[in-house]
N, C-alpha and C. Protein backbone atom coordinates (compact mmCIF):
# COMPACT_ATOMS: atom_id res chain seq x y z
N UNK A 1 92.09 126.65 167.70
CA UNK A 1 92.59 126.89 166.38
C UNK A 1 94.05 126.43 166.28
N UNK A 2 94.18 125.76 165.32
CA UNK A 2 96.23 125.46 165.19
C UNK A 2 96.71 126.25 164.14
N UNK A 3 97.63 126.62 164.23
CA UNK A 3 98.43 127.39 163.27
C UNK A 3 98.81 126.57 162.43
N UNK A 4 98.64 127.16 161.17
CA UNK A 4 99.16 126.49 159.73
C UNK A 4 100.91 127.27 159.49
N UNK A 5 101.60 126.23 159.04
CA UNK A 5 102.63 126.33 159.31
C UNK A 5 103.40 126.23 157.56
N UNK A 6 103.48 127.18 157.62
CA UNK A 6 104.25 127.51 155.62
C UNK A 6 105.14 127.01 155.34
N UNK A 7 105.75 126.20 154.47
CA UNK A 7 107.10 125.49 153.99
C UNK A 7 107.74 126.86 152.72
N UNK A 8 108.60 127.33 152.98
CA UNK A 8 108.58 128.58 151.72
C UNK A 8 108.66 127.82 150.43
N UNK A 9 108.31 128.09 149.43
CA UNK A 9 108.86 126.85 148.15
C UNK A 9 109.82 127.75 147.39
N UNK A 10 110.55 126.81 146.87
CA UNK A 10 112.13 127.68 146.15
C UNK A 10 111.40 126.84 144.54
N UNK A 11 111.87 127.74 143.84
CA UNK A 11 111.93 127.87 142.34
C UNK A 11 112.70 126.16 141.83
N UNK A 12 111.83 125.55 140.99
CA UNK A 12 113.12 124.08 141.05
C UNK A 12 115.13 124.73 140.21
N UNK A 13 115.71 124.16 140.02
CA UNK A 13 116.86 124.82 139.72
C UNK A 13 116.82 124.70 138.05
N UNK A 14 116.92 125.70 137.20
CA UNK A 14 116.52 125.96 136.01
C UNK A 14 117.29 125.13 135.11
N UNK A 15 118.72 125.19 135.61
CA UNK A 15 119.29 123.85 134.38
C UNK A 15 118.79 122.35 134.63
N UNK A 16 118.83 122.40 135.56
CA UNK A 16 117.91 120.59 135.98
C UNK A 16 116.58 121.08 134.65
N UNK A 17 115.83 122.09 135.08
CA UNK A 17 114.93 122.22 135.11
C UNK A 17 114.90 122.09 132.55
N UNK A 18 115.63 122.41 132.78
CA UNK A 18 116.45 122.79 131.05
C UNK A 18 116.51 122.01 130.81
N UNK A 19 117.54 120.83 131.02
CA UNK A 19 118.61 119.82 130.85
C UNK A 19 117.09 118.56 130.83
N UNK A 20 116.46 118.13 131.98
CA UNK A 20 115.32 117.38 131.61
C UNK A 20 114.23 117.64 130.53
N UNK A 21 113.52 119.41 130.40
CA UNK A 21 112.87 119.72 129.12
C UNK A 21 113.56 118.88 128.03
N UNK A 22 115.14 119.16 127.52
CA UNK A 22 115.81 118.60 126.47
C UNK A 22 115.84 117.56 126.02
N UNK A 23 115.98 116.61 127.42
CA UNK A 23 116.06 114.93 127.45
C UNK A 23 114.44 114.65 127.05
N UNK A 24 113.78 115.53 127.48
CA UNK A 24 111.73 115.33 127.30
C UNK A 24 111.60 115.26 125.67
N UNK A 25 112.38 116.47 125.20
CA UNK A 25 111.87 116.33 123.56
C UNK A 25 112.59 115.60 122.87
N UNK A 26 114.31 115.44 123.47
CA UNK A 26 114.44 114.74 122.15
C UNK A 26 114.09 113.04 122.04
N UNK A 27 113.73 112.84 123.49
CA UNK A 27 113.36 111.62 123.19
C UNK A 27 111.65 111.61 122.68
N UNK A 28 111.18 112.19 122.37
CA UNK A 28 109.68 112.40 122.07
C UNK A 28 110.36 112.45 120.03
N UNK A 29 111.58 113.07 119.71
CA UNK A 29 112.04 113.31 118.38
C UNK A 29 112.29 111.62 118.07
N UNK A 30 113.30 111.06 119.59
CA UNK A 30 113.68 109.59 118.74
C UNK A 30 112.93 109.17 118.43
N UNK A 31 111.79 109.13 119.59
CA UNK A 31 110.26 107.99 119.19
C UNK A 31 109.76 108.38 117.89
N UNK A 32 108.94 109.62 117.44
CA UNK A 32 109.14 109.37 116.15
C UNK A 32 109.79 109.13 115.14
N UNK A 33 111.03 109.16 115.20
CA UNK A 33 112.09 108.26 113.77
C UNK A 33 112.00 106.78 114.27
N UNK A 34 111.99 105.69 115.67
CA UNK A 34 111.89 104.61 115.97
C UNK A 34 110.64 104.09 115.73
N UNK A 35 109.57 104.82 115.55
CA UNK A 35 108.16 104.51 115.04
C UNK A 35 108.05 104.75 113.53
N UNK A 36 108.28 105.64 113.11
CA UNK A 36 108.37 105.64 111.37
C UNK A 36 109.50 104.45 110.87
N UNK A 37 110.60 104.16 111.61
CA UNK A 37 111.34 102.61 110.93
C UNK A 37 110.40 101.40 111.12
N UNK A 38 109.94 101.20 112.51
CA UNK A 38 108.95 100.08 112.41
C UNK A 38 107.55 100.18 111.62
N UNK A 39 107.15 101.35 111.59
CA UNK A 39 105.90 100.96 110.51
C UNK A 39 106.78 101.18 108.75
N UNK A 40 107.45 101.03 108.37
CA UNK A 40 108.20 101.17 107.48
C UNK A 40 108.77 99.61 106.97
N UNK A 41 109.00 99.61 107.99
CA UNK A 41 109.70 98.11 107.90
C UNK A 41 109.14 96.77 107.25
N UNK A 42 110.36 96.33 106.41
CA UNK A 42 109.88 95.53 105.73
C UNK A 42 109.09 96.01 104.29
N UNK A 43 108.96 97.37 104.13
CA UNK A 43 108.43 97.86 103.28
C UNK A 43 108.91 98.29 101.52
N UNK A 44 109.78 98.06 102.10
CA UNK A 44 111.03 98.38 100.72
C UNK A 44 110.69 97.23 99.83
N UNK A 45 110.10 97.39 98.30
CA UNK A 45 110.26 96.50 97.64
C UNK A 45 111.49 95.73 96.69
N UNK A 46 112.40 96.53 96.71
CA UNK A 46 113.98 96.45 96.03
C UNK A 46 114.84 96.48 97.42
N UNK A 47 115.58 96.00 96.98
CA UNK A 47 116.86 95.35 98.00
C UNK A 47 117.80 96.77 97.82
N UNK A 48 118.81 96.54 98.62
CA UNK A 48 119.16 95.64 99.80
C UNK A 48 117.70 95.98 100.88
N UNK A 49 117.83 94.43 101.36
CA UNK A 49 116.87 94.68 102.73
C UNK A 49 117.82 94.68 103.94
N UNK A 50 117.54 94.76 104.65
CA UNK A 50 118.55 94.33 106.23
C UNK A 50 119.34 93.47 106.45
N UNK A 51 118.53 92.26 106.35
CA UNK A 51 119.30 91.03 106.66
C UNK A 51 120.16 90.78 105.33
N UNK A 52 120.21 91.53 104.31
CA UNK A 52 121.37 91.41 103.59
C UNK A 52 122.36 92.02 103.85
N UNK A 53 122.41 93.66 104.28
CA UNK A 53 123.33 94.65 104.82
C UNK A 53 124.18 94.49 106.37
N UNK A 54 123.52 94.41 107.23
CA UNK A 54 123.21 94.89 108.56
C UNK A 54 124.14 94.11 108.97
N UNK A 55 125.02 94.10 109.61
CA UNK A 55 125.85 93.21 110.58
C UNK A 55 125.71 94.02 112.11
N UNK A 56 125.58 93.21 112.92
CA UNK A 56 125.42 93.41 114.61
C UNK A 56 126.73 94.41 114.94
N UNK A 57 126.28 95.54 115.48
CA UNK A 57 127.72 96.25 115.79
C UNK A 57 127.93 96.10 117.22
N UNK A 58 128.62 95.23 117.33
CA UNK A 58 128.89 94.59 119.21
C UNK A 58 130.04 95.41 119.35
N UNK A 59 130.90 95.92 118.54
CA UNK A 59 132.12 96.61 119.25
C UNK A 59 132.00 97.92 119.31
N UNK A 60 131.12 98.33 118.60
CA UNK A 60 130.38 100.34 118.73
C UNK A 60 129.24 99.61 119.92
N UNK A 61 128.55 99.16 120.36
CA UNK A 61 127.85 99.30 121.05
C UNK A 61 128.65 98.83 122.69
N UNK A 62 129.53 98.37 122.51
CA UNK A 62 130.36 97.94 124.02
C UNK A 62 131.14 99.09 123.97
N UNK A 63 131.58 99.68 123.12
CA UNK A 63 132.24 101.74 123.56
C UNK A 63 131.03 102.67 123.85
N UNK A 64 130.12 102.54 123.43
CA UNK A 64 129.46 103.55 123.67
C UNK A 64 128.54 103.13 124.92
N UNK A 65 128.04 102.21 125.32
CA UNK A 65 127.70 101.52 126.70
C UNK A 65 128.70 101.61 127.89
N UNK A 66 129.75 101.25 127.47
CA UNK A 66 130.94 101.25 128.93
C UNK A 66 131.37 103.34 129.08
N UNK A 67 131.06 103.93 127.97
CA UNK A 67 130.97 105.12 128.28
C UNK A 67 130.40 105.55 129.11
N UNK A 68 128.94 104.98 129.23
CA UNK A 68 128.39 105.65 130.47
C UNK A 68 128.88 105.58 131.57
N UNK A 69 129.54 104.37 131.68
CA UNK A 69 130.42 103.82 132.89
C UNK A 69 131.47 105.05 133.12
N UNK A 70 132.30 105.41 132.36
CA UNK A 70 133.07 106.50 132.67
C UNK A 70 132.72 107.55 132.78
N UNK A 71 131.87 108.41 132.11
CA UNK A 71 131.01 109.14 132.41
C UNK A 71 130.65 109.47 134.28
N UNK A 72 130.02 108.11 134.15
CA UNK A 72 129.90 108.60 135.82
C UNK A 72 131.38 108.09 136.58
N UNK A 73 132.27 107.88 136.38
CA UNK A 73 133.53 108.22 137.40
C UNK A 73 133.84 109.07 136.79
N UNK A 74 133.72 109.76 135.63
CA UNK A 74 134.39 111.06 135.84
C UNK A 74 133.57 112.07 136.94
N UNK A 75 132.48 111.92 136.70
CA UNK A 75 131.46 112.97 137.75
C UNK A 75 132.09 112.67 138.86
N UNK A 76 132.03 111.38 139.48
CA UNK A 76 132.18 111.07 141.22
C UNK A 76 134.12 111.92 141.39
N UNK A 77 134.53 111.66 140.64
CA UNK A 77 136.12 111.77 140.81
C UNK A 77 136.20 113.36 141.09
N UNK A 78 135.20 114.23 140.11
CA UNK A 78 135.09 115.84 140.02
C UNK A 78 134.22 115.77 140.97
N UNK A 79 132.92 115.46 141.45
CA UNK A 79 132.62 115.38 143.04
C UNK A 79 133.80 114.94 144.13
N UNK A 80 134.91 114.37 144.11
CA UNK A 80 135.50 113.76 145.16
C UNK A 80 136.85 114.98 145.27
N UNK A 81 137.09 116.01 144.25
CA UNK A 81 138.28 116.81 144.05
C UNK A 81 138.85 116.19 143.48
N UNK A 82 139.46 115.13 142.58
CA UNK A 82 140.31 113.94 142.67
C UNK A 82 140.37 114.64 141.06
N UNK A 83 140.91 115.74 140.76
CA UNK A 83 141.19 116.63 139.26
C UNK A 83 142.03 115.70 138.05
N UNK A 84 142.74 115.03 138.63
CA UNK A 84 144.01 113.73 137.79
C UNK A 84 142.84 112.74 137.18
N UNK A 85 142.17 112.19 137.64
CA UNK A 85 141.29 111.31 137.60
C UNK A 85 139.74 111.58 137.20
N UNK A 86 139.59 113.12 137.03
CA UNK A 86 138.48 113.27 136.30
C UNK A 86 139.02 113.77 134.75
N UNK A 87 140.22 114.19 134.23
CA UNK A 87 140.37 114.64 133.64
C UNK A 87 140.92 113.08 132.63
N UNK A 88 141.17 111.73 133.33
CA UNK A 88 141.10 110.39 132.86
C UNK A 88 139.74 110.09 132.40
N UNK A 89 139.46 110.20 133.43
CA UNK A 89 137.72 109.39 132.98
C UNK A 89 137.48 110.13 131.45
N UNK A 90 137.56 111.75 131.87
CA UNK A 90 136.72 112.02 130.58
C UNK A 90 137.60 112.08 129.55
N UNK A 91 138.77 111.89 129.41
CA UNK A 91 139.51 111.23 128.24
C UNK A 91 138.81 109.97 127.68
N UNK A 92 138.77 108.70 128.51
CA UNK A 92 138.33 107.40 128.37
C UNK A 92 136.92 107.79 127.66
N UNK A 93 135.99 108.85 128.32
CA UNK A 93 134.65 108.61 127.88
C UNK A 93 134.62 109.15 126.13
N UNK A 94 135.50 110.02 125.95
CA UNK A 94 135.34 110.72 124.73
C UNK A 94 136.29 109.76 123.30
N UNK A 95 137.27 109.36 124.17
CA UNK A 95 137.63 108.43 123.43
C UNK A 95 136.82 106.76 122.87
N UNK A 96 135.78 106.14 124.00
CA UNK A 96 134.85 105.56 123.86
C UNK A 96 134.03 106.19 122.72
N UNK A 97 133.26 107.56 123.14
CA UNK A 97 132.74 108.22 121.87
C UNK A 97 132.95 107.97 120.36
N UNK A 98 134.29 108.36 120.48
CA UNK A 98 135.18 108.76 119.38
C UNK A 98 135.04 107.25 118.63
N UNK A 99 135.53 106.13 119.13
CA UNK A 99 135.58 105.11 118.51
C UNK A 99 134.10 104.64 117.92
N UNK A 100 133.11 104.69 118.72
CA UNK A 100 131.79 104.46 118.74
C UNK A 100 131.60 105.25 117.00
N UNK A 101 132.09 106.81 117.17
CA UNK A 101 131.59 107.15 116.18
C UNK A 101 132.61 107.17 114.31
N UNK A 102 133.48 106.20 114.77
CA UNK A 102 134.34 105.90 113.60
C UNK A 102 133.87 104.56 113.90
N UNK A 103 133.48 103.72 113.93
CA UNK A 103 132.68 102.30 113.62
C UNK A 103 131.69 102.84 112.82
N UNK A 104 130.78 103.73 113.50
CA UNK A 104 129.32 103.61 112.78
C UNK A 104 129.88 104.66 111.24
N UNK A 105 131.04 105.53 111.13
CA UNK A 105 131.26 105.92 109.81
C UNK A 105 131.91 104.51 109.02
N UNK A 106 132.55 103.65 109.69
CA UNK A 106 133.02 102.74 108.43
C UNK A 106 132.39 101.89 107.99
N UNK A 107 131.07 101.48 109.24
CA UNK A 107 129.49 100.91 108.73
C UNK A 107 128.90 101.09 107.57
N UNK A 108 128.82 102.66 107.66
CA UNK A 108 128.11 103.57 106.29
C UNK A 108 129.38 103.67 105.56
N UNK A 109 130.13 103.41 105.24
CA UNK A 109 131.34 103.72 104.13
C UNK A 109 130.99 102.52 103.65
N UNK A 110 131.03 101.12 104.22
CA UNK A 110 130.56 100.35 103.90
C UNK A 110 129.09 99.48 102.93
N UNK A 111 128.04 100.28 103.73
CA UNK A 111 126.89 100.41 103.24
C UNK A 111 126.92 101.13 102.08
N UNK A 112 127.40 101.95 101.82
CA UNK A 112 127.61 102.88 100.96
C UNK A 112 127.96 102.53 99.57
N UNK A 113 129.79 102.23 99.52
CA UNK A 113 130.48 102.09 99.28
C UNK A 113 130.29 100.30 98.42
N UNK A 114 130.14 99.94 99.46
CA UNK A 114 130.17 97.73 98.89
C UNK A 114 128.72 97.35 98.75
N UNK A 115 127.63 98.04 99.29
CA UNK A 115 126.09 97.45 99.32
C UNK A 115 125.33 98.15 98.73
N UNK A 116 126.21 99.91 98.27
CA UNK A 116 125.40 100.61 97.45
C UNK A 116 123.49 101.23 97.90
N UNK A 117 124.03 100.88 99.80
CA UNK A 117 122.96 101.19 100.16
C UNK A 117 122.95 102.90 100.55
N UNK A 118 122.03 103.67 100.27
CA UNK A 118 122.18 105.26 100.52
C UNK A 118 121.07 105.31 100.44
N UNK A 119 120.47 107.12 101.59
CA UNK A 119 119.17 107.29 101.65
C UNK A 119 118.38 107.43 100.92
N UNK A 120 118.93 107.64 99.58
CA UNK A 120 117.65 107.22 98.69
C UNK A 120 117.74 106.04 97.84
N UNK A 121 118.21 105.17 98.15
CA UNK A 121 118.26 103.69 97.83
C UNK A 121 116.71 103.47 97.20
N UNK A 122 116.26 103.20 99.04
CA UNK A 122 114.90 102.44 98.95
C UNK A 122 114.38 102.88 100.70
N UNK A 123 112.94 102.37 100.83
CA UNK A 123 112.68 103.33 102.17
C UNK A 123 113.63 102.84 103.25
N UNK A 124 114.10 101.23 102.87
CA UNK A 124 114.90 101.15 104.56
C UNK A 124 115.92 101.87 104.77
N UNK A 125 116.89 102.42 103.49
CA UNK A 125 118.09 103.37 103.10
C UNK A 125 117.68 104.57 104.09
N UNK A 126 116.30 105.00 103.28
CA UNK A 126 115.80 106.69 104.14
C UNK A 126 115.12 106.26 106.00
N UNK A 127 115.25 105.67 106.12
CA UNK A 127 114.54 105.13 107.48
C UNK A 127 115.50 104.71 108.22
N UNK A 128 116.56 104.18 107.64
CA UNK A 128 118.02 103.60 108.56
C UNK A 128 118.92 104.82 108.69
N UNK A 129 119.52 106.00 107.73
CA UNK A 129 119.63 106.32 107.61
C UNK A 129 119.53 107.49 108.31
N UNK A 130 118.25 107.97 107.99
CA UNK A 130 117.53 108.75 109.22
C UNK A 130 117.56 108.79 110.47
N UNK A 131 117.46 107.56 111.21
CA UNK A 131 117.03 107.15 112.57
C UNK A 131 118.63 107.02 113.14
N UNK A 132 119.88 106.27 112.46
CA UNK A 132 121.16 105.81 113.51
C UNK A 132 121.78 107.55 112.62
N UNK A 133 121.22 108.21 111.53
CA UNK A 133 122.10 109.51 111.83
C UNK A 133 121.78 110.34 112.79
N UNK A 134 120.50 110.67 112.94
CA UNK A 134 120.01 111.49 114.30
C UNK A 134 120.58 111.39 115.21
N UNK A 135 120.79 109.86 115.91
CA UNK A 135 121.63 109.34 116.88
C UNK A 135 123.35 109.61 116.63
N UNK A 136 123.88 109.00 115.74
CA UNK A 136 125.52 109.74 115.69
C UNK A 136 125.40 111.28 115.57
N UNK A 137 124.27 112.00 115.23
CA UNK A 137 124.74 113.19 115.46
C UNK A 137 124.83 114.06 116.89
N UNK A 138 123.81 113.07 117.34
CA UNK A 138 123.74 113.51 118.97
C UNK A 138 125.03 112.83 119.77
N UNK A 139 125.91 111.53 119.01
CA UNK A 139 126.80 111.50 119.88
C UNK A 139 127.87 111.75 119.76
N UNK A 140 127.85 112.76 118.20
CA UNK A 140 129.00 113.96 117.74
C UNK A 140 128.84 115.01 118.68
N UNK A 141 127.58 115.37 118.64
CA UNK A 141 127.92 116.94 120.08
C UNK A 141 128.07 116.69 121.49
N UNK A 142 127.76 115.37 121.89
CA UNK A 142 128.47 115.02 123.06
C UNK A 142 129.85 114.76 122.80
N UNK A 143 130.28 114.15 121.85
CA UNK A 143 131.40 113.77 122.10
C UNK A 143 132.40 115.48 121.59
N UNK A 144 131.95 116.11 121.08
CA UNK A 144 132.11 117.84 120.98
C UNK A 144 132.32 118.59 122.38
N UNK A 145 131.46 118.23 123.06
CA UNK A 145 131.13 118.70 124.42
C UNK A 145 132.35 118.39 125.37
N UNK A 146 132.36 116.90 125.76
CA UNK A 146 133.22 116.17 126.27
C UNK A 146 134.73 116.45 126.02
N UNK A 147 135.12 116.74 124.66
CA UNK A 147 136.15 117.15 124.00
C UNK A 147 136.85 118.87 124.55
N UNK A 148 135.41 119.49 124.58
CA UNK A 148 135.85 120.78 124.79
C UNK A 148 136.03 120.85 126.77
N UNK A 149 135.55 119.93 127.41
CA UNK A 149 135.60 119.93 129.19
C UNK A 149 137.51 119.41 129.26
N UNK A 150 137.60 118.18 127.83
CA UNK A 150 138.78 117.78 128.37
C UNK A 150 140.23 118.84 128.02
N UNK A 151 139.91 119.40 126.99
CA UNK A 151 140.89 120.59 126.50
C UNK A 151 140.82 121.77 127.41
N UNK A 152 139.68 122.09 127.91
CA UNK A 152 139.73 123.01 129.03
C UNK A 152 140.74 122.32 130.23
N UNK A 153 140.22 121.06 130.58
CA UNK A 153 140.96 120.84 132.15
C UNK A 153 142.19 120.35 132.17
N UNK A 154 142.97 120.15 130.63
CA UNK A 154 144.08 119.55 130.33
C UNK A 154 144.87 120.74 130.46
N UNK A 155 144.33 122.07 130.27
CA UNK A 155 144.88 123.27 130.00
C UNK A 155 145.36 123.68 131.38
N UNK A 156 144.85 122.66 132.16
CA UNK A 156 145.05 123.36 133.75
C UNK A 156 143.98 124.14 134.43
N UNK A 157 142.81 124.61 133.65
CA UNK A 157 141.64 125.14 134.29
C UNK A 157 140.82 124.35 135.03
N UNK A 158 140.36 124.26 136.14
CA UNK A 158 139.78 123.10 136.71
C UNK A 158 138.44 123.56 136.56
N UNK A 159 137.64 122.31 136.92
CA UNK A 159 136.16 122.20 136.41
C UNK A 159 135.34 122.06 137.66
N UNK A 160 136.16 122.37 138.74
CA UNK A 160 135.27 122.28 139.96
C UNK A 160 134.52 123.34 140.42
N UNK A 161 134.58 124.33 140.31
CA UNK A 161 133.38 125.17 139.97
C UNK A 161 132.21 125.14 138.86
N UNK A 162 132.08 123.95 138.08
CA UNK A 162 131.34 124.15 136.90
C UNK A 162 130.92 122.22 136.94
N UNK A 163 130.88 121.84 138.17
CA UNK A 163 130.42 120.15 138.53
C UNK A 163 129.73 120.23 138.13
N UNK A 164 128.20 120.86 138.70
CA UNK A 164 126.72 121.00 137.88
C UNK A 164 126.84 121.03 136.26
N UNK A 165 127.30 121.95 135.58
CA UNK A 165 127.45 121.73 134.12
C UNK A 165 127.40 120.37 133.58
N UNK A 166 128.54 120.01 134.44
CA UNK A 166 129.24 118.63 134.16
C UNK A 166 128.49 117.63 133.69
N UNK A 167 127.35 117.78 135.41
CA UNK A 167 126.67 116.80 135.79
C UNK A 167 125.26 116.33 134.49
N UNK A 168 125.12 117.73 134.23
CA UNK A 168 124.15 117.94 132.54
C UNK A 168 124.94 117.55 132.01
N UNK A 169 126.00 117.10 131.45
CA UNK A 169 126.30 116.54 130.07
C UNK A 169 126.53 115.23 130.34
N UNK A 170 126.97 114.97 132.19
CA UNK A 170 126.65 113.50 131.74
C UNK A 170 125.34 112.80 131.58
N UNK A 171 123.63 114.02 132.20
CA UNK A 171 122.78 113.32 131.65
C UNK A 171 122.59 113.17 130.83
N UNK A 172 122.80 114.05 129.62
CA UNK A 172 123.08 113.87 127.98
C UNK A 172 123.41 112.76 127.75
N UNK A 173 124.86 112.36 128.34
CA UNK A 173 125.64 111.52 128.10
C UNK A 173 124.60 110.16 127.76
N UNK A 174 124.29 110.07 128.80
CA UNK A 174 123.50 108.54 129.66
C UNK A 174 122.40 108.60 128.82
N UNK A 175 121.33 109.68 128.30
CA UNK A 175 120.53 109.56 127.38
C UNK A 175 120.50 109.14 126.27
N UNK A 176 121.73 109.49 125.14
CA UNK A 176 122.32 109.15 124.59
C UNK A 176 122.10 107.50 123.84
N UNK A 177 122.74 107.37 125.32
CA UNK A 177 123.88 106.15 125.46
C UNK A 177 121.89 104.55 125.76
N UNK A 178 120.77 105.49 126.11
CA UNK A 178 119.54 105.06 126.51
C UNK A 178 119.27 104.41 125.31
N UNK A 179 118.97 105.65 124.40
CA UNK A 179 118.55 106.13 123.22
C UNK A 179 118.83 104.71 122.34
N UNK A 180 120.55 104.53 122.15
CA UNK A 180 120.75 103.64 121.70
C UNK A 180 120.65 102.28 121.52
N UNK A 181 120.73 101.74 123.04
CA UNK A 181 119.67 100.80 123.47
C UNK A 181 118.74 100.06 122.94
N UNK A 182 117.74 101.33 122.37
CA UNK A 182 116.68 100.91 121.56
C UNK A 182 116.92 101.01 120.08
N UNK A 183 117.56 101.72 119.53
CA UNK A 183 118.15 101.57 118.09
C UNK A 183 118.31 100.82 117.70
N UNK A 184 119.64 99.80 118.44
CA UNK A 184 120.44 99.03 118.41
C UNK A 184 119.28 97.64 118.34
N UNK A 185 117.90 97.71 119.23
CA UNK A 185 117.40 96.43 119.63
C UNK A 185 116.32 96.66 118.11
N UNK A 186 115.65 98.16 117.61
CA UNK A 186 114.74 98.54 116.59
C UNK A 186 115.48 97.61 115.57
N UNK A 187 116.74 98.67 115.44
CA UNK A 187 117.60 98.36 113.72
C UNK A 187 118.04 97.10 113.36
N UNK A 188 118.75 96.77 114.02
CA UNK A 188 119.90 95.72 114.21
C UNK A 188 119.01 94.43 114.38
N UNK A 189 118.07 94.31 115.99
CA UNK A 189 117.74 92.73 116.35
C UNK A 189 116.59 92.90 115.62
N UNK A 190 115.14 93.73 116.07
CA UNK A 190 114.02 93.47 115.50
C UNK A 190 114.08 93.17 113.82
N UNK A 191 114.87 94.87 113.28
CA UNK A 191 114.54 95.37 111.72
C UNK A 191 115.24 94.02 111.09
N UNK A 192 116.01 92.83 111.63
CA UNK A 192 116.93 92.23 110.66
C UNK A 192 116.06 90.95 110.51
């Protein structure tokens, strides 16, 4: 007879365990607003259509992409102790944010404002509308989030007891930053 030999199993760790549920639904939320623009599309019989409005946003999408980049040196720097240098990074990342999300308001001030495009325009208004606000609003509470880690550690409170936290908002972060990715390739390259 051989003895069977037990591995004890530990509980997985509940914010991992949180923090992925979150990333599970809301990307299950984007897919449906990225699926209701493409079957939508093209559907609007009154103008503006896209390719009249839409200009490529290459300078919101190179801040909010190189964010991720800081993002993770701020983590490694708050993994390394290196407190001067995480409390940079996440300046840089929120400020990336920040800009990211004053482009996409002078976009829509624009749209708005000179193209007279608004969500109830016509369906691409409620479908564009819909789909890149969902997204700036998710990268208002990150950049909320980010804001409130850097006012804490500027204050002199350090964040090295609270790395793990961290480490969840930079998956946020990076999801985010995924998310957009496909927006950017839906709205912008395909929808135009």
């Amino acid at each position: 007879m051989t003895a069977v030999t037990t591995v004890p199993w530990n509980l997985p760790d509940r914010g991992r365990v949180g923090v992925f549920c979150l990333i599970v639904t809301e990307g299950a939320l984007f897919s449906i607003f990225v699926v209701a623009y493409l079957f939508y599309m093209g559907a609007s019989v009154n103008g503006p259509k896209p390719a009249d409005v839409l200009e490529l946003p290459i300078w919101a999408t190179c801040c909010l992409l190189s964010s991720s980049l800081t993002v993770m040196f701020a983590e490694r720097a708050l993994h390394d102790r290196r407190c001067g240098a995480f409390v940079s990074w996440v300046a840089a990342t929120a400020a990336l944010g920040g800009e990211f999300l004053h482009q996409t308001a002078l976009e829509w001030r624009r749209l708005i404002v000179v193209e007279h495009l608004t969500i109830s325009t016509n369906l691409f208004g409620t479908t564009f509308y819909s789909l890149v606000g969902l997204h700036a609003t998710h990268v208002l509470l990150g950049f909320g989030l980010l804001s409130a880690v850097l006012i804490i550690s500027v204050r002199g409170r350090t964040m090295l007891q609270h790395a793990r936290r961290f480490q969840f908002l930079a998956w946020y972060w990076h999801f985010v930053d995924v998310v957009w990715v496909v927006v950017f390739a839906v709205v912008y390259v395909v929808g135009r």
